[in-house]
C-alpha atoms as a PDB file:
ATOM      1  CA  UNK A   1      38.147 209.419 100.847  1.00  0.00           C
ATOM      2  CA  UNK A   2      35.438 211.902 100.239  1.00  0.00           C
ATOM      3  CA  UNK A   3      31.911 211.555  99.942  1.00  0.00           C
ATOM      4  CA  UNK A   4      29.129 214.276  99.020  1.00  0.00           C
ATOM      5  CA  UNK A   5      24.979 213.618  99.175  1.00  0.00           C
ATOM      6  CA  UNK A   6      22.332 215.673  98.802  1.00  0.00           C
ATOM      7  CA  UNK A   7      19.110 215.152 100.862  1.00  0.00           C
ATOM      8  CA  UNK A   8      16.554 217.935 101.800  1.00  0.00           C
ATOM      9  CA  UNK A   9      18.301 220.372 100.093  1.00  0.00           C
ATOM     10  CA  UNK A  10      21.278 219.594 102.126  1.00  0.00           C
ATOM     11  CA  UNK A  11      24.601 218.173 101.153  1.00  0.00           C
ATOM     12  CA  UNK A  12      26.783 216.171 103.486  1.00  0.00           C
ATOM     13  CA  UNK A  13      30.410 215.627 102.642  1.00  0.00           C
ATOM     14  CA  UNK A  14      31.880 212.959 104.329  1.00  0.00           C
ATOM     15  CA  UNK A  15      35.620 211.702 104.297  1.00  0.00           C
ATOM     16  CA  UNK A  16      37.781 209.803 106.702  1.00  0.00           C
ATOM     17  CA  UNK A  17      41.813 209.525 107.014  1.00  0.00           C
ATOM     18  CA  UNK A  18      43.925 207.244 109.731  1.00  0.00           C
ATOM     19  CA  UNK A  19      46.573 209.234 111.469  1.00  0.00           C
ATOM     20  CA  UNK A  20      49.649 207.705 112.636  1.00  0.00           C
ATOM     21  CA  UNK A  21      49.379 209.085 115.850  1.00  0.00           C
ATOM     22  CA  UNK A  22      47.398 208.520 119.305  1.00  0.00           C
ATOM     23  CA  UNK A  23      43.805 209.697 120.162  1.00  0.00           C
ATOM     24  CA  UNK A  24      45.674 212.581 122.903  1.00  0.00           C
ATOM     25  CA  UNK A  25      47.638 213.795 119.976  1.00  0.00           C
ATOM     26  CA  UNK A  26      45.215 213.894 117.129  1.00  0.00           C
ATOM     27  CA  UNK A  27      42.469 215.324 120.046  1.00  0.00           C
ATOM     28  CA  UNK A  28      45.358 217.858 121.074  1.00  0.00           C
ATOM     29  CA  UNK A  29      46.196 219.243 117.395  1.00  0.00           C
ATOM     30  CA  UNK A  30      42.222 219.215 115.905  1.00  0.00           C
ATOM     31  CA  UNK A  31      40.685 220.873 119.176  1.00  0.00           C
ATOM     32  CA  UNK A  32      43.077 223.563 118.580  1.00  0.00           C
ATOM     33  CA  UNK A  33      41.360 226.001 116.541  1.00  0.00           C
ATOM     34  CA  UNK A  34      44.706 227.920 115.294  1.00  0.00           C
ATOM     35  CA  UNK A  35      45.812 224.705 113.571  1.00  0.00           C
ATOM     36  CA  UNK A  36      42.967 224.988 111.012  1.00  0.00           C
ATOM     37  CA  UNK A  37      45.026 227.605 109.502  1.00  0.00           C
ATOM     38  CA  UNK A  38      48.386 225.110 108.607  1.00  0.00           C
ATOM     39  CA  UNK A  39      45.490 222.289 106.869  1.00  0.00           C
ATOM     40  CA  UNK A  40      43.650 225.135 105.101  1.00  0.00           C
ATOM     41  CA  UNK A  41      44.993 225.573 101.511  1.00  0.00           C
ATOM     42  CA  UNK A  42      46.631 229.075 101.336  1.00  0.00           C
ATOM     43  CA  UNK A  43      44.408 230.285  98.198  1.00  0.00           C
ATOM     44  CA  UNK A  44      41.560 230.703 100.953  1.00  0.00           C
ATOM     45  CA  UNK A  45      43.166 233.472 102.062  1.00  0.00           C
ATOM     46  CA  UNK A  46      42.160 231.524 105.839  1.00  0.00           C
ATOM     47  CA  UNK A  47      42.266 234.477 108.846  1.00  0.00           C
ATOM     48  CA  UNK A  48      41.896 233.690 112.421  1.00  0.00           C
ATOM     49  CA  UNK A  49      40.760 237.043 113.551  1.00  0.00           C
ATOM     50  CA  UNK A  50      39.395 236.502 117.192  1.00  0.00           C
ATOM     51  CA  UNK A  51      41.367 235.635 120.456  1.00  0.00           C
ATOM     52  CA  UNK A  52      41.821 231.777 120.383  1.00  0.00           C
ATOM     53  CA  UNK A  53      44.006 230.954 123.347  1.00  0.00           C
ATOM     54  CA  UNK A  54      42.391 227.605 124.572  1.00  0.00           C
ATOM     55  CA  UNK A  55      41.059 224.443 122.840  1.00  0.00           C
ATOM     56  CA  UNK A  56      37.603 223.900 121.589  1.00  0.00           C
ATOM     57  CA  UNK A  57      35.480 224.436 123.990  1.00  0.00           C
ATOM     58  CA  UNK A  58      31.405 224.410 124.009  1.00  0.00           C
ATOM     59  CA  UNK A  59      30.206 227.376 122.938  1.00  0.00           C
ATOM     60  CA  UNK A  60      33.327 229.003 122.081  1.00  0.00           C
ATOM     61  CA  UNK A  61      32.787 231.820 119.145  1.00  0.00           C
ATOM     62  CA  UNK A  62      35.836 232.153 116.534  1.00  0.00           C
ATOM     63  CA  UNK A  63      35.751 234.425 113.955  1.00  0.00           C
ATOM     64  CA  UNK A  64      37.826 234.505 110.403  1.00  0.00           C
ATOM     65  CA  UNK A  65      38.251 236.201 107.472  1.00  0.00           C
ATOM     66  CA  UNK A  66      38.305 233.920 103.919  1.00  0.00           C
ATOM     67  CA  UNK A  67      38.389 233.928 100.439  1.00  0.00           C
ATOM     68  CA  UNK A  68      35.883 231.830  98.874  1.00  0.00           C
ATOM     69  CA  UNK A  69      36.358 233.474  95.308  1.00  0.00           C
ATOM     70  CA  UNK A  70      39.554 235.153  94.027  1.00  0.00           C
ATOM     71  CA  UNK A  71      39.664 238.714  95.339  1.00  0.00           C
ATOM     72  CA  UNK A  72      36.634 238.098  97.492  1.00  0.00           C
ATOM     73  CA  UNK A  73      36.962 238.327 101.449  1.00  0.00           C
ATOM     74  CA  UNK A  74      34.258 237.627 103.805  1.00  0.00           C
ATOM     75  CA  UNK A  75      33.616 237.072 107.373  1.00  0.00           C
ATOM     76  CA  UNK A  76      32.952 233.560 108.945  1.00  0.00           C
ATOM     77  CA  UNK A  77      31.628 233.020 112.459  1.00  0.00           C
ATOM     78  CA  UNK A  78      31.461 229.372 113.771  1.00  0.00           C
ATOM     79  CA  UNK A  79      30.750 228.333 117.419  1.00  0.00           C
ATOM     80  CA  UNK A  80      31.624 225.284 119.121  1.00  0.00           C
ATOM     81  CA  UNK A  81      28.380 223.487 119.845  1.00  0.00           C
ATOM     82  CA  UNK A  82      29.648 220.502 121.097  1.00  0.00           C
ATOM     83  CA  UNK A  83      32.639 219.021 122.781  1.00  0.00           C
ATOM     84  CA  UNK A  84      33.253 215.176 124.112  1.00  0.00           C
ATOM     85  CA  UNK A  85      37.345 215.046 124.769  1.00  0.00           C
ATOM     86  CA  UNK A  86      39.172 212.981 122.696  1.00  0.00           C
ATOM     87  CA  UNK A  87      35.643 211.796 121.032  1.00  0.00           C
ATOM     88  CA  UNK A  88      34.207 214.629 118.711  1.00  0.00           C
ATOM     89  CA  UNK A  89      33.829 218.230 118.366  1.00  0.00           C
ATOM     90  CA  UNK A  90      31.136 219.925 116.409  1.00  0.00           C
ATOM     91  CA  UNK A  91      31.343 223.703 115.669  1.00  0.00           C
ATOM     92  CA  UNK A  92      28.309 225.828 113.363  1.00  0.00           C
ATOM     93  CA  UNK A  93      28.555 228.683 111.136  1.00  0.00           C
ATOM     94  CA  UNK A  94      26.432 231.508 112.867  1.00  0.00           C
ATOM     95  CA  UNK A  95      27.379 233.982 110.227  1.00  0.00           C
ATOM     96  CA  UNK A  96      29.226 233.644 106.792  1.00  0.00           C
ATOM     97  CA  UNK A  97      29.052 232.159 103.337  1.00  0.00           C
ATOM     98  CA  UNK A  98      26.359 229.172 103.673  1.00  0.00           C
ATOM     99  CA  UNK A  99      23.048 229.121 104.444  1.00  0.00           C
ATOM    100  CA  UNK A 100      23.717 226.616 107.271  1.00  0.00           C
ATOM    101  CA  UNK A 101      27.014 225.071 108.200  1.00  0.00           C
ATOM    102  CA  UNK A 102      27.195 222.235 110.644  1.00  0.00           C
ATOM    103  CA  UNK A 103      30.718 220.142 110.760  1.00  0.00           C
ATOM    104  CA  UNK A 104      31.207 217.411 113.195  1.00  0.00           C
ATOM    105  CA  UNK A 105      34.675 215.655 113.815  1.00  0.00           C
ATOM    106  CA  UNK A 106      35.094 212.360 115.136  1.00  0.00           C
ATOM    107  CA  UNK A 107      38.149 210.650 116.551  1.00  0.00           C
ATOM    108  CA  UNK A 108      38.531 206.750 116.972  1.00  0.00           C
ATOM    109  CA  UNK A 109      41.334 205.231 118.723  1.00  0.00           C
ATOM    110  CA  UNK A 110      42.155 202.041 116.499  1.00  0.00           C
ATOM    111  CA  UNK A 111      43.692 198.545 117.940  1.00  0.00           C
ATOM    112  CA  UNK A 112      46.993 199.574 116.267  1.00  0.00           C
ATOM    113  CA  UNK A 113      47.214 202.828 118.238  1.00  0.00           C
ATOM    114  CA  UNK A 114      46.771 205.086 115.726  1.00  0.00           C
ATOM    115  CA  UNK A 115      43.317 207.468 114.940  1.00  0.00           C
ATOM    116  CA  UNK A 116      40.753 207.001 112.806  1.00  0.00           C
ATOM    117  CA  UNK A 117      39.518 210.776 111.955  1.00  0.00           C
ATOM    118  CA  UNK A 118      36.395 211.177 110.304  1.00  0.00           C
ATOM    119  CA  UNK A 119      34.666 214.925 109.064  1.00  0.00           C
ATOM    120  CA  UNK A 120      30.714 215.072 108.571  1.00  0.00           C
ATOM    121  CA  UNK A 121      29.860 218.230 107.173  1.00  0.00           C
ATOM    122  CA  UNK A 122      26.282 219.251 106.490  1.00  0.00           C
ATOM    123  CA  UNK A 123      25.539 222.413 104.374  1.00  0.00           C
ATOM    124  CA  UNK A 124      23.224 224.282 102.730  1.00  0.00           C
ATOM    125  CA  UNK A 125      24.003 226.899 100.197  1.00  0.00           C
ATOM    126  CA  UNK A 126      21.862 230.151 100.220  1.00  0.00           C
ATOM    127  CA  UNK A 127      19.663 231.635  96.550  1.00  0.00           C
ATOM    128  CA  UNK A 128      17.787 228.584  95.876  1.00  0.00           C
ATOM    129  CA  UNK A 129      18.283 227.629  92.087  1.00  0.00           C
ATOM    130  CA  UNK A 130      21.230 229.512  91.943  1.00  0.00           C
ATOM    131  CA  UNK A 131      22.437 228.078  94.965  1.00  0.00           C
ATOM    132  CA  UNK A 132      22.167 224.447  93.383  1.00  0.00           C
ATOM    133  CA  UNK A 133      23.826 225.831  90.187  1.00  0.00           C
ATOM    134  CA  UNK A 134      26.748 227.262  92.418  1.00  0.00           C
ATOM    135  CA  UNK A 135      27.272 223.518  94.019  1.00  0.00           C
ATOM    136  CA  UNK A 136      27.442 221.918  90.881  1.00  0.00           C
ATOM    137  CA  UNK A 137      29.787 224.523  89.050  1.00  0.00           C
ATOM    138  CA  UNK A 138      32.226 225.340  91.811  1.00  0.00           C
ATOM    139  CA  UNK A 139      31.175 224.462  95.913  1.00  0.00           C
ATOM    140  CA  UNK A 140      31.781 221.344  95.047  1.00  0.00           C
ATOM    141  CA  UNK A 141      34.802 221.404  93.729  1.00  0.00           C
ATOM    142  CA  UNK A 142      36.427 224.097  96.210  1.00  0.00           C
ATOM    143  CA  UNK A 143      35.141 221.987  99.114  1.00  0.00           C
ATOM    144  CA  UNK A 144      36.965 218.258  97.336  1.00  0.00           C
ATOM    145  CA  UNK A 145      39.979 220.977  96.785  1.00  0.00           C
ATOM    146  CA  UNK A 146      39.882 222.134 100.492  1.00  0.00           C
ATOM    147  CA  UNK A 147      39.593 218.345 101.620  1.00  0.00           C
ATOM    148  CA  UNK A 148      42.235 216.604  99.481  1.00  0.00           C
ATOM    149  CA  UNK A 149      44.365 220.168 100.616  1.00  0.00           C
ATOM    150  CA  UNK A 150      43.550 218.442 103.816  1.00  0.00           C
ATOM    151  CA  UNK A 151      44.339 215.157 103.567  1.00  0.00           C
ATOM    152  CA  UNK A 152      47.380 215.550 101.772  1.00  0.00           C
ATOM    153  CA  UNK A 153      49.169 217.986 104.303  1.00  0.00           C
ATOM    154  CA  UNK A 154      47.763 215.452 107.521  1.00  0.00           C
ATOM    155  CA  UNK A 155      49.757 212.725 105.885  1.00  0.00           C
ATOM    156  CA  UNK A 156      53.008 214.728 105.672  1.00  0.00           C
ATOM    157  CA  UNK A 157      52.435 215.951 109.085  1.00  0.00           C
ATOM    158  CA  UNK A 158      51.246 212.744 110.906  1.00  0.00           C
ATOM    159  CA  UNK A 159      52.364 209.741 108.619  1.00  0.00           C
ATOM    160  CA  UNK A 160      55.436 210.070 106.697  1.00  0.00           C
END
């Protein structure tokens, strides 16, 4: 499930997915920042290129290399902001493609054991006009791509 808005110039993308798995596992493999790699489709070109040796952690800086546009590479700084274990995580572009970048992940232990995992992402895309033209041509789309990438490689990991 994936939802986008726009508001203040801002879009928000919003999807959810239950994970057949406890709150310590999901918490364990999402806080992890070399997973992001395995749930990032490979035609991003997605680079880890900092040290990442422990879990998310507030104000932890990771750095990567990625491929927005064919045959386009560019650097992407996020830091952890935020950090409530086994609750949510938040990390924020300081450097990279978007104008602003702020993506919060939420975990929900459900009745039935298993996680409720939702993504709020907030962004802003930089060149005003042209940055609103860009969303509705082809951010849009790469970002559904990304998150249905997502979704689809969770449920072969966590619920088949």
């Amino acid at each position: 499930m994936i939802h986008f808005k726009r508001h203040s110039g801002i879009y928000t993308l919003e999807t959810e997915q239950e994970l057949v798995v406890s709150i310590k596992e999901a918490w364990n493999y999402f806080s992890s920042p070399e997973n992001l790699e395995k749930i990032t489709p490979p035609s991003m070109g997605f680079q880890i290129t900092s040290k990442v040796d422990k879990k998310a952690y507030e104000g932890q800086i990771i750095t990567y290399k990625v491929s927005p546009l064919p045959f386009i590479k560019t650097n992407w700084v996020t830091e952890i902001t935020k950090v409530k274990e086994e609750c949510f995580f938040i990390d924020e572009q300081r450097f990279g493609p978007y104008k602003m970048w702020h993506h919060e992940h939420f975990f929900e232990s459900l009745p039935n054991g298993n996680t409720l995992m939702k993504d709020k992402i907030s962004y802003k895309i930089p060149f005003g006009f042209l940055g609103y033209l860009a969303q509705a041509l082809f951010v849009k789309k790469q970002l559904t791509s990304i998150f249905k990438y997502r979704y689809n490689t969770l449920e072969e990991l966590f619920n088949e």
